[in-house]
N, C-alpha and C. Protein backbone atom coordinates (compact mmCIF):
# COMPACT_ATOMS: atom_id res chain seq x y z
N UNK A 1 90.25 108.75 64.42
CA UNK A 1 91.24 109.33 65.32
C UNK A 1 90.56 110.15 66.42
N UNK A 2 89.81 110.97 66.18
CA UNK A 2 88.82 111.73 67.26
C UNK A 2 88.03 110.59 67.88
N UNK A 3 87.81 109.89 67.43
CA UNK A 3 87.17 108.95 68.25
C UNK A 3 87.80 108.17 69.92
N UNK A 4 89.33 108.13 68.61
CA UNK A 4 89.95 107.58 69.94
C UNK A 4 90.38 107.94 71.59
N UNK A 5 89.88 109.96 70.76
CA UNK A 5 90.53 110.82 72.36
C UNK A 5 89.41 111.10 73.00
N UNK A 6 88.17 110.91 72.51
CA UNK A 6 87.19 111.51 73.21
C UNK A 6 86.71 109.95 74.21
N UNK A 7 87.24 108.60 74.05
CA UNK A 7 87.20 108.05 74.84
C UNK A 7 87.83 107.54 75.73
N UNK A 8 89.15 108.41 75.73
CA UNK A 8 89.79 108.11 76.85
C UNK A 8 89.10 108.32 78.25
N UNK A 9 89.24 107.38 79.31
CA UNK A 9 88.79 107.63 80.68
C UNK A 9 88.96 108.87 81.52
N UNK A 10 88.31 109.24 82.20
CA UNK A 10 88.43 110.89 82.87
C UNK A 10 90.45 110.03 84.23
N UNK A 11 89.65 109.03 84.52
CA UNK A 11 91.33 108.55 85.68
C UNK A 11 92.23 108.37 84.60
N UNK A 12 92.68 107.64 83.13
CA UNK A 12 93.49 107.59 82.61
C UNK A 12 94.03 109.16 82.29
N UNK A 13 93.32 110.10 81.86
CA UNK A 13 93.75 111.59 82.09
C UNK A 13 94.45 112.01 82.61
N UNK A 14 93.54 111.90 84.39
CA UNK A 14 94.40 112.53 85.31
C UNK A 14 95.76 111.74 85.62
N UNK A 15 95.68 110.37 85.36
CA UNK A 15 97.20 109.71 85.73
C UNK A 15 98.29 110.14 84.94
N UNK A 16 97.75 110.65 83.32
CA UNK A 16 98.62 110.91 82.33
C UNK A 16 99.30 111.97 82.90
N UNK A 17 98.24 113.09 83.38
CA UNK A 17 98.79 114.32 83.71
C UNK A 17 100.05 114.59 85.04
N UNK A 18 101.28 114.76 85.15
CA UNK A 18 102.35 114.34 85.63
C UNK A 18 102.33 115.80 86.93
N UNK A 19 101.96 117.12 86.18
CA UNK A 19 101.67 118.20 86.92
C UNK A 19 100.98 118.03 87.78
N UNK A 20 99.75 117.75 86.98
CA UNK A 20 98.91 117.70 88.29
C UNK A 20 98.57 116.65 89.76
N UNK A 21 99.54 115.81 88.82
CA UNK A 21 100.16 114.38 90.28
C UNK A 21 100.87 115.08 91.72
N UNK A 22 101.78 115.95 90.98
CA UNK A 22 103.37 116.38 91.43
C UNK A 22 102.25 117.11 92.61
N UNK A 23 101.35 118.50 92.42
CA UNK A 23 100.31 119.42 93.00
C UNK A 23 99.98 118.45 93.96
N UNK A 24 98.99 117.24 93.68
CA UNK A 24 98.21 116.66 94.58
C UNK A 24 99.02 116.24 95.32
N UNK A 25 100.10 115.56 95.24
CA UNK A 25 101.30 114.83 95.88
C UNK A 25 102.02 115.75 97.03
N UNK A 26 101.70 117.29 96.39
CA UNK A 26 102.62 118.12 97.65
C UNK A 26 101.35 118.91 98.16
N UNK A 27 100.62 118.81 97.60
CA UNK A 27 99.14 119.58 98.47
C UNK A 27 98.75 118.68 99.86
N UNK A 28 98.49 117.86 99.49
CA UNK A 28 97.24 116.98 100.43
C UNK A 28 98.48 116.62 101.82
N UNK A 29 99.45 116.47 102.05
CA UNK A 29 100.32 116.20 103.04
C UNK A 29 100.51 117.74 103.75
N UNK A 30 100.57 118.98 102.70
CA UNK A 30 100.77 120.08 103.42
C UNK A 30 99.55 120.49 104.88
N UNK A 31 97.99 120.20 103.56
CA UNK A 31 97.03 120.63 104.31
C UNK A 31 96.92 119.40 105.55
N UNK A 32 97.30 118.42 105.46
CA UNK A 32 96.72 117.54 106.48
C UNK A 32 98.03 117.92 107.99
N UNK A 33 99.41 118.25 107.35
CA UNK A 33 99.81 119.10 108.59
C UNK A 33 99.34 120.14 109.34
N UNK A 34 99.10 121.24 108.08
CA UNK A 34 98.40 122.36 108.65
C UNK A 34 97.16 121.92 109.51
N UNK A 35 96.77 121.11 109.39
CA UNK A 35 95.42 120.51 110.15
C UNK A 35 95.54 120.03 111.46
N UNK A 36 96.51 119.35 111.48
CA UNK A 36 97.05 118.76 112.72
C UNK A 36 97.78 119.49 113.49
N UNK A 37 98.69 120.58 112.77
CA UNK A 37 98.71 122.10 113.65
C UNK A 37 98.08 122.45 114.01
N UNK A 38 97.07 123.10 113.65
CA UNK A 38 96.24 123.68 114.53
C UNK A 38 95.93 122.73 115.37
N UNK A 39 95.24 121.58 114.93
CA UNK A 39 94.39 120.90 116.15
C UNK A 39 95.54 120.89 117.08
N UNK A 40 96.44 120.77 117.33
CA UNK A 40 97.42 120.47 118.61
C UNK A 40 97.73 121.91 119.45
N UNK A 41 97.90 122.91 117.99
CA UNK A 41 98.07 124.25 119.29
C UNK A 41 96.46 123.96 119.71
N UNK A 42 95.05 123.90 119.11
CA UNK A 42 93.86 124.42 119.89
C UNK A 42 94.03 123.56 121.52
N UNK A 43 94.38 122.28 121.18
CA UNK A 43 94.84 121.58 122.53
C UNK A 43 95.09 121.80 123.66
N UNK A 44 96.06 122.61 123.19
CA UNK A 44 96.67 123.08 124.33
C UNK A 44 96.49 123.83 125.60
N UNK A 45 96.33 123.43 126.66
CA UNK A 45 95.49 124.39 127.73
C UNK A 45 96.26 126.01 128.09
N UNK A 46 95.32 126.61 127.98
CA UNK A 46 95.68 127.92 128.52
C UNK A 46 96.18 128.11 129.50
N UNK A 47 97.77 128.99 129.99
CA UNK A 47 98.32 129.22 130.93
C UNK A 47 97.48 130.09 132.27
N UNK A 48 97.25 129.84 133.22
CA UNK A 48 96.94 130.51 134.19
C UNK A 48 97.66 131.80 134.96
């Protein structure tokens, strides 16, 4: 029986894990806005 958990795959893990899907799923879209925010305000030319 120990045998069988210590070979589960490190990706079958993380797929099992439903939390930590849900995290990556609402993380990685936040930061890649926040990213593209900024880059668009830095864009922007300064008023004279």
């Amino acid at each position: 029986m120990a045998d069988d958990e210590e070979n589960i795959p490190l990706m079958q893990k993380l797929m099992d894990n439903s939390f930590l899907l849900l995290f990556i799923g609402v993380l990685i879209p936040t930061v890649t806005y926040l990213i593209w925010g900024i880059m668009e305000l830095v864009s922007i030319p300064l008023a004279q």
